[in-house]
Protein backbone atom coordinates (compact mmCIF):
# COMPACT_ATOMS: atom_id res chain seq x y z
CA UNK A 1 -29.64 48.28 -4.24
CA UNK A 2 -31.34 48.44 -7.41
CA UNK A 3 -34.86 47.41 -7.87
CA UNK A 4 -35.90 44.93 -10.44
CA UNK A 5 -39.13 43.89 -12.17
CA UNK A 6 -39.47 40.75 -14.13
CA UNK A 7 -42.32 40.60 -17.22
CA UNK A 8 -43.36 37.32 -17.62
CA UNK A 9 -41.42 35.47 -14.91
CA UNK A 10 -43.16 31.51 -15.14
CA UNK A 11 -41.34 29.87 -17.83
CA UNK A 12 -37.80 28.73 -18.11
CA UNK A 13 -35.43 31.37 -18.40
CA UNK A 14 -37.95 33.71 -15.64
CA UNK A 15 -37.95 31.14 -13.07
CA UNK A 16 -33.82 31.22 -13.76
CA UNK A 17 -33.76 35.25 -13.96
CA UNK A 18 -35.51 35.03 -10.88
CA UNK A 19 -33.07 32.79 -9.02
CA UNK A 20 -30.10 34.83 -10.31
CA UNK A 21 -31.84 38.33 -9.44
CA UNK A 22 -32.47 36.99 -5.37
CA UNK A 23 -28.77 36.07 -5.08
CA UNK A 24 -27.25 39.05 -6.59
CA UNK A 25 -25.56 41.23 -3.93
CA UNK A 26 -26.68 44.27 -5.59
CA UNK A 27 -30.56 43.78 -6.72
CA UNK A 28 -33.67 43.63 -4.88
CA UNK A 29 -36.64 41.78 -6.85
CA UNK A 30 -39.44 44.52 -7.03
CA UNK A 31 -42.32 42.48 -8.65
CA UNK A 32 -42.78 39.35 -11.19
CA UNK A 33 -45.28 39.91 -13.30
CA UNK A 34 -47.71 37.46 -14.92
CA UNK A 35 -51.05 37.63 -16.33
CA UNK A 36 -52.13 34.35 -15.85
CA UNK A 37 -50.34 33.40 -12.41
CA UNK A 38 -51.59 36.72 -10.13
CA UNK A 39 -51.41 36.54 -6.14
CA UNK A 40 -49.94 33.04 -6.33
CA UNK A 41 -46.55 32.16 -5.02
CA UNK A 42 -43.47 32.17 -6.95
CA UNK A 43 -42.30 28.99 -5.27
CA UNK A 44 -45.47 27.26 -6.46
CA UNK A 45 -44.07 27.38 -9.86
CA UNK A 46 -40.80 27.43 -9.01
CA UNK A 47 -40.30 25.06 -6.29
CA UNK A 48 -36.48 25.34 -6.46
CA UNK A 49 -37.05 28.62 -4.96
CA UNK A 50 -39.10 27.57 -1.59
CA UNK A 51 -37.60 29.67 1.43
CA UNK A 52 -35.43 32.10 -1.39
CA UNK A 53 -38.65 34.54 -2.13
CA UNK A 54 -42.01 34.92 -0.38
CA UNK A 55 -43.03 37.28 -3.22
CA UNK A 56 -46.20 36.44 -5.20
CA UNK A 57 -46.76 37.23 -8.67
CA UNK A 58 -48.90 40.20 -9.54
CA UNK A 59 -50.53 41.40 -12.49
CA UNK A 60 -49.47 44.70 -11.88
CA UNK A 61 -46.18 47.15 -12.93
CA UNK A 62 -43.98 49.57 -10.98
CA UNK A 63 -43.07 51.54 -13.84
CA UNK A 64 -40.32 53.54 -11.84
CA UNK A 65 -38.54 50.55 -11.27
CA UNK A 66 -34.98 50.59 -11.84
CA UNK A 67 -33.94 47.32 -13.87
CA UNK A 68 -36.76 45.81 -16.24
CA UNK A 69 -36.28 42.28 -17.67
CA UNK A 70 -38.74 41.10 -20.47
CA UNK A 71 -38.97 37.11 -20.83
CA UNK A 72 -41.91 36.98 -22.78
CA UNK A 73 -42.28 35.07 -26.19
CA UNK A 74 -41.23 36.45 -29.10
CA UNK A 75 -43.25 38.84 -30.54
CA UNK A 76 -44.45 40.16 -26.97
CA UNK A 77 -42.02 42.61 -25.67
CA UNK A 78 -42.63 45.36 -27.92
CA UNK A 79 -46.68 45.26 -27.51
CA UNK A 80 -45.65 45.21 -23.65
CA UNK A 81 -43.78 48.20 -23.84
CA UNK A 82 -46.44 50.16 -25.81
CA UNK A 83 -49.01 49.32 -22.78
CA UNK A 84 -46.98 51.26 -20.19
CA UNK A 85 -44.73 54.40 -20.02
CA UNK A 86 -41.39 53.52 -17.71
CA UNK A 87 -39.26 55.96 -15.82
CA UNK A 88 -36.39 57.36 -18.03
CA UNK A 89 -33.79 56.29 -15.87
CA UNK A 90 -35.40 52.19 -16.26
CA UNK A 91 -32.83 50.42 -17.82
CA UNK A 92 -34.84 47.21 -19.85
CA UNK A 93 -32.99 44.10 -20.90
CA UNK A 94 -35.23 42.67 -23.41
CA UNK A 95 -34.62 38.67 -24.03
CA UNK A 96 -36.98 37.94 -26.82
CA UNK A 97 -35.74 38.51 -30.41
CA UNK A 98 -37.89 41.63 -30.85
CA UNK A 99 -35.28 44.38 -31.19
CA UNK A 100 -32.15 42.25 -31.90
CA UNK A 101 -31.49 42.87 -35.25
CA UNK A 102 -30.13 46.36 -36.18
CA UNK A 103 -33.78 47.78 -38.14
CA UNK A 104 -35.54 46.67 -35.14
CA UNK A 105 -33.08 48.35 -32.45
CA UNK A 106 -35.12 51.38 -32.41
CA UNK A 107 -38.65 51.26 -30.20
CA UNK A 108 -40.80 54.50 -28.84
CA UNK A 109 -37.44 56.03 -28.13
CA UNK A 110 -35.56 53.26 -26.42
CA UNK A 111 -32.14 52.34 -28.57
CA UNK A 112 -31.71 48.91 -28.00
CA UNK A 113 -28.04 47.71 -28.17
CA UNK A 114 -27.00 44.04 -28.91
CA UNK A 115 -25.86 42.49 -25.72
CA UNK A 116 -23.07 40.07 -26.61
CA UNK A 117 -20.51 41.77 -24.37
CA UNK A 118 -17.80 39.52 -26.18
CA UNK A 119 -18.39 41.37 -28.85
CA UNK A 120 -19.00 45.16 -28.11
CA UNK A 121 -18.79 45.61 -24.21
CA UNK A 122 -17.79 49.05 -24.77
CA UNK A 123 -21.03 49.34 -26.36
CA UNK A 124 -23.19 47.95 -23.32
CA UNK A 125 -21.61 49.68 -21.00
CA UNK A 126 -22.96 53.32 -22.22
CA UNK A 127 -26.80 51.56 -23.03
CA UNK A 128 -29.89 51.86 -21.63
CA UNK A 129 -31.97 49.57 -23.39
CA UNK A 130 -30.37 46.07 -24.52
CA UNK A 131 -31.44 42.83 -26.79
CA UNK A 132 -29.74 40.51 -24.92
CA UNK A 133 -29.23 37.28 -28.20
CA UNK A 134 -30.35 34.25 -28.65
CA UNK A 135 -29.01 31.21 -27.16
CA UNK A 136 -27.83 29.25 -30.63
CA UNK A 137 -26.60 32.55 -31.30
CA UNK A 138 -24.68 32.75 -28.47
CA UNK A 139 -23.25 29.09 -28.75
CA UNK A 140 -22.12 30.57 -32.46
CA UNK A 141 -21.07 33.17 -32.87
CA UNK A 142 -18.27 32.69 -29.55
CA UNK A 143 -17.22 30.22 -31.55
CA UNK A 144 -16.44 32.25 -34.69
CA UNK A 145 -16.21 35.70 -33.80
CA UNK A 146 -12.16 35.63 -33.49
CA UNK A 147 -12.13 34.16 -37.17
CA UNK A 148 -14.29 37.07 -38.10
CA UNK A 149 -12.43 39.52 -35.89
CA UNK A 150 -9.09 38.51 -38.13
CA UNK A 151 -11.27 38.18 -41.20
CA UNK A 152 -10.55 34.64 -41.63
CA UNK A 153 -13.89 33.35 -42.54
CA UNK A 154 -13.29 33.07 -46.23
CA UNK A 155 -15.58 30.93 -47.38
CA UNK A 156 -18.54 28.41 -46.09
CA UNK A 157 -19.55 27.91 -42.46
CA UNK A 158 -20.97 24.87 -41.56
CA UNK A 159 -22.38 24.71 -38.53
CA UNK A 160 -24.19 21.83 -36.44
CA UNK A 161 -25.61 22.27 -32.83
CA UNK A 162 -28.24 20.66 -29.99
CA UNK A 163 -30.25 22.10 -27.64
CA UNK A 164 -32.10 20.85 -24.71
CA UNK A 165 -35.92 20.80 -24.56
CA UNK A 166 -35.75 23.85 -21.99
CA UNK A 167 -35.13 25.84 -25.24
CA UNK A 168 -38.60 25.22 -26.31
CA UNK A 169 -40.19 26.70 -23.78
CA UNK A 170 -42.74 25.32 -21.29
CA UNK A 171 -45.70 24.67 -23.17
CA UNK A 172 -46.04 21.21 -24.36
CA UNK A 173 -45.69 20.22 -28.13
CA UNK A 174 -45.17 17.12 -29.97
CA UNK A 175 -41.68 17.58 -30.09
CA UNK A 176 -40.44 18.62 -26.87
CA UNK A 177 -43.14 16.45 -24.62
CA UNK A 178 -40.95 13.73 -22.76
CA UNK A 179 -42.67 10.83 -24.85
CA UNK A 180 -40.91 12.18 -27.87
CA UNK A 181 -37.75 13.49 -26.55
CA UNK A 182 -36.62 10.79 -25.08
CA UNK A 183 -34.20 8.43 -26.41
CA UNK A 184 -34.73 10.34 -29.94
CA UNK A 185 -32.79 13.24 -31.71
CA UNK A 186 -34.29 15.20 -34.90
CA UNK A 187 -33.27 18.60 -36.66
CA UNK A 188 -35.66 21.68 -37.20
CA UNK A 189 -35.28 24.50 -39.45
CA UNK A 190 -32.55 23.75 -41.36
CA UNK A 191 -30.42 26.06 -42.57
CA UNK A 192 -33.27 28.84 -41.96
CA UNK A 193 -33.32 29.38 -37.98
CA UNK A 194 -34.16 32.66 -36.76
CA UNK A 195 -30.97 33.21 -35.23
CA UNK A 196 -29.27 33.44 -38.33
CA UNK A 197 -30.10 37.27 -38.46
CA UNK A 198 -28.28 38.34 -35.24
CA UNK A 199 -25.18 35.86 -36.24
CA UNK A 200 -24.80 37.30 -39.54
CA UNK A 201 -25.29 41.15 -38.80
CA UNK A 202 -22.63 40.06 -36.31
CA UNK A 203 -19.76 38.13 -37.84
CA UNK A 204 -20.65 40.22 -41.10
CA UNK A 205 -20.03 43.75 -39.37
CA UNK A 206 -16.17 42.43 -38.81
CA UNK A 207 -15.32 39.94 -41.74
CA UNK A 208 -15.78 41.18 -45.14
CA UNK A 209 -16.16 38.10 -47.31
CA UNK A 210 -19.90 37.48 -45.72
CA UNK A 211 -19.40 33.57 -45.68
CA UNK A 212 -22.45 31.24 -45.91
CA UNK A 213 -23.72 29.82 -42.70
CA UNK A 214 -25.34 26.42 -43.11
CA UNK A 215 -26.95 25.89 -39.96
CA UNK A 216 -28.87 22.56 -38.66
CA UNK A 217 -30.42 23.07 -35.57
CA UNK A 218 -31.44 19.62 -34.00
CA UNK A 219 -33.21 19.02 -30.68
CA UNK A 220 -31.77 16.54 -28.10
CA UNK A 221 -32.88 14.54 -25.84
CA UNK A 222 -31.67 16.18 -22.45
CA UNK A 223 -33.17 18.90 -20.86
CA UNK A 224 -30.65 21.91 -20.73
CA UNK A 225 -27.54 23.38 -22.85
CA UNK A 226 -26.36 23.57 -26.79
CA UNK A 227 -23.02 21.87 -28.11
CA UNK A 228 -22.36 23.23 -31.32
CA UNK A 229 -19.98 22.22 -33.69
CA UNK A 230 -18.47 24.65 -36.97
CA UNK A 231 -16.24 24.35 -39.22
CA UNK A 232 -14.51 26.34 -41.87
CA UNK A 233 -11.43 26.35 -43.80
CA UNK A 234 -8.21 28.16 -42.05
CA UNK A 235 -5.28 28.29 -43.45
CA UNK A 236 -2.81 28.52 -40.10
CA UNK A 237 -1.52 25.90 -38.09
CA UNK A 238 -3.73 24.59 -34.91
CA UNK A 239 -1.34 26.46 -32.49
CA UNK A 240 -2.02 29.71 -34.77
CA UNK A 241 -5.94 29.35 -33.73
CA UNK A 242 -5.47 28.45 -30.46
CA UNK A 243 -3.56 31.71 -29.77
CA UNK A 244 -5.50 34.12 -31.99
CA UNK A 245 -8.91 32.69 -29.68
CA UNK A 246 -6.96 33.04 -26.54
CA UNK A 247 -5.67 36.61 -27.24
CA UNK A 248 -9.21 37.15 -28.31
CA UNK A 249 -10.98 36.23 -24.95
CA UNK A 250 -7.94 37.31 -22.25
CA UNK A 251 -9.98 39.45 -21.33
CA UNK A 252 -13.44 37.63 -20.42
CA UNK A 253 -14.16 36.17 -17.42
CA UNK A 254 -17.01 33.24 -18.91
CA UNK A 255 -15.50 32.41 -22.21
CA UNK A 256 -12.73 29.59 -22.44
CA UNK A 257 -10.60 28.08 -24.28
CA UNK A 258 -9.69 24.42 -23.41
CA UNK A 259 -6.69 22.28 -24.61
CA UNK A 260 -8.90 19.24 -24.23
CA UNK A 261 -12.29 17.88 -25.64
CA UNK A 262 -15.10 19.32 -23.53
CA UNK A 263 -18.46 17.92 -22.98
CA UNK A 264 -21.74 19.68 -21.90
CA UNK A 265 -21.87 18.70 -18.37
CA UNK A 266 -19.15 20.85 -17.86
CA UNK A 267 -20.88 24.16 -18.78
CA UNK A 268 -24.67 23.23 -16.83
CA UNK A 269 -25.69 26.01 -14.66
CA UNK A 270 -23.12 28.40 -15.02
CA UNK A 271 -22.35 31.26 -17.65
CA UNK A 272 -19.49 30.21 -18.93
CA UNK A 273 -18.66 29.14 -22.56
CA UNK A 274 -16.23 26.97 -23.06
CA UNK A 275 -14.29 26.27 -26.44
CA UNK A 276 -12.06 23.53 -28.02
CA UNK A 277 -10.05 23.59 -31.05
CA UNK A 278 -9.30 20.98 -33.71
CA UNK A 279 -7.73 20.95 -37.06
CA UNK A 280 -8.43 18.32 -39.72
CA UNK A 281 -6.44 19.21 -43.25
CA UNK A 282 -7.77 22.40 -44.30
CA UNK A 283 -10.44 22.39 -42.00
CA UNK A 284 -10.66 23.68 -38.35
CA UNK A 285 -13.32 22.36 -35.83
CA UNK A 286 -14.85 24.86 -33.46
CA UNK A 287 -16.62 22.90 -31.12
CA UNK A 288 -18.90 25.75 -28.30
CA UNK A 289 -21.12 24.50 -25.33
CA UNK A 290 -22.81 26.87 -22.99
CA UNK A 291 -26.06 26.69 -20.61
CA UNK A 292 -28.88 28.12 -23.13
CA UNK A 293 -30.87 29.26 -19.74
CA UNK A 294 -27.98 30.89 -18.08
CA UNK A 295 -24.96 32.31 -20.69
CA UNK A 296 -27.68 31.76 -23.52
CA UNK A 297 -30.29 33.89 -21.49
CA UNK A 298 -30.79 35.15 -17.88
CA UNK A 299 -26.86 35.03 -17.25
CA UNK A 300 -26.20 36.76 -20.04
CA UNK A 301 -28.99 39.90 -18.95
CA UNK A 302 -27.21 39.72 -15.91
CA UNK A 303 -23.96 39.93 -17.52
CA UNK A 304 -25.18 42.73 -19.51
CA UNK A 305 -26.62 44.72 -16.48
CA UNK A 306 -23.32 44.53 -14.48
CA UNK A 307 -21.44 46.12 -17.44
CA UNK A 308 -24.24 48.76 -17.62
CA UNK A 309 -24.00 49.72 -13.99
CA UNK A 310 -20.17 49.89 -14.44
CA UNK A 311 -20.29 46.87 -11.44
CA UNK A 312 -17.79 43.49 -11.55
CA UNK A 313 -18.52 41.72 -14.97
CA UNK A 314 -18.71 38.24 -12.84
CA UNK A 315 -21.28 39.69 -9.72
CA UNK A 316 -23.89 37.16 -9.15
CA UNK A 317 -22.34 34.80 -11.55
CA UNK A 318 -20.28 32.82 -10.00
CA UNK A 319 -21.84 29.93 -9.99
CA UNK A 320 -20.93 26.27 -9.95
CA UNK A 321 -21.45 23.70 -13.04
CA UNK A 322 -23.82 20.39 -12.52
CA UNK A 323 -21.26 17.70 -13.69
CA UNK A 324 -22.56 14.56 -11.86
């Protein structure tokens, strides 16, 4: 068993690391750590997890720990890491955006590596330190990265996608309190997310051409997931793209390609990403939904940490989708 500390373990995506970390065969939750939350319960925050942990938080580290996750808000992780000195042999999975893009990757001696295993498993596997990505980015870039893989992605992307008010974080703001959620949709940063680094050092490292993205993030009015649509231009038939992505992903377990429309219910609570294909005159449709919590975050660190340890890609992540 390996041990595992969590940094910053009370928001979204901590209270799900958590849950996934408890119910993996091969991990034993050392410590959750939270400055603001020390000596209370776990399951006092996160009530789904009554009678799964009796651990507390605690405002203090076990730097010899073997497995270190960091869910802290961007911009935190690295002043973390400069507070404390970990063992050598601690692997960290960072899921902020603090070392994901390439001049970032290197910290007081820790490489990080971009954990999109879809991408460069072979990569992951021989890490020690990982930026696990962003959940639009995520959503994304499984949807283009066989175009860019073939260097098909000649010319403009345009991309559209939703996100749940989970994706926001915790805290309370105008725009994700329920009052304004509700029954109401509205786009943020468009065309200048943050995630737009990661996707294009990505998709620009295998297609040449470095197509425009045009990117319009918009918040919905649910609670979890992303359903993102893009589309290019793509000169093959439909069948042509539907076997180029299916040669593409044979080989990974949580990202599918379906033959009919898919919906985001379908995706809730599990890792998996699931993809559908349509072609309108010159244009193909890429249409990606995934859970931003689980595939777009603590899934994906899991994910990343079973290729590390050279364990099953799929252990502790076999979970089942919420669909009614």
């Amino acid at each position: 068993m390996k041990s595992v500390g969590i940094i910053g373990g009370s928001g979204y995506t901590g209270g799900e690391l958590i849950r996934l970390v408890v119910h993996h065969p091969a991990l034993a939750l050392d410590f959750v750590y939270s400055s603001t939350r020390p000596d209370t319960p776990i399951y006092d925050t996160h009530q789904d997890l009554l009678g799964t942990t009796k651990l507390d938080f605690t405002d203090k580290v076990n730097e010899n720990v073997d497995v270190l996750f960091l869910c802290l808000g961007h911009g935190n992780s690295s002043s973390f890491l400069e507070q404390y000195r970990f063992s050598d042999s601690t692997i960290i999975i960072d899921l902020s955006n603090d070392f994901r893009l390439q001049a970032d990757a290197e910290f007081q001696g820790h490489s990080f590596v971009y954990g999109l295993p879809e991408f460069q498993r072979e990569k992951i596997e021989k890490a020690k330190a990982i930026a696990n990505p962003g959940c639009f980015a995520t959503a994304i870039q499984l949807a283009l990265l066989p175009l860019a893989e073939k260097k098909q992605l000649q010319s403009v992307v345009h991309v559209n996608a939703i996100t749940g008010s989970t994706g926001a974080g915790v805290g309370l703001s105008p725009t994700s309190h329920f009052s304004w959620r509700n029954n109401n949709i509205s786009w943020y940063k468009p065309f200048t997310h943050q995630h737009l680094g990661e996707i294009g050092e990505t998709l620009y490292s295998l297609n040449d051409n470095n197509p425009e993205i045009l990117f319009l993030p918009q918040r919905g009015d649910f609670t979890r997931g992303i359903f993102a649509t893009a589309y290019t231009p793509y000169s093959g038939s439909l069948e042509d793209a539907k076997a180029l992505y299916r040669d593409f992903y044979k080989e990974d377990p949580f990202t599918h390609v379906s033959e009919k429309e898919i919906a985001l219910k379908l995706v809730l609570n599990t890792n998996n990403c699931f993809l559908h294909l349509h072609k309108h005159k010159e244009q193909l449709l890429i249409t990606s939904v995934i859970d931003n919590l689980i595939k777009g975050a603590s899934g994906q660190a899991i994910q990343n940490l079973n290729h590390m340890m050279g364990w099953e890609e799929t252990l502790g992540l076999t979970l089942k989708p919420n669909i009614f």
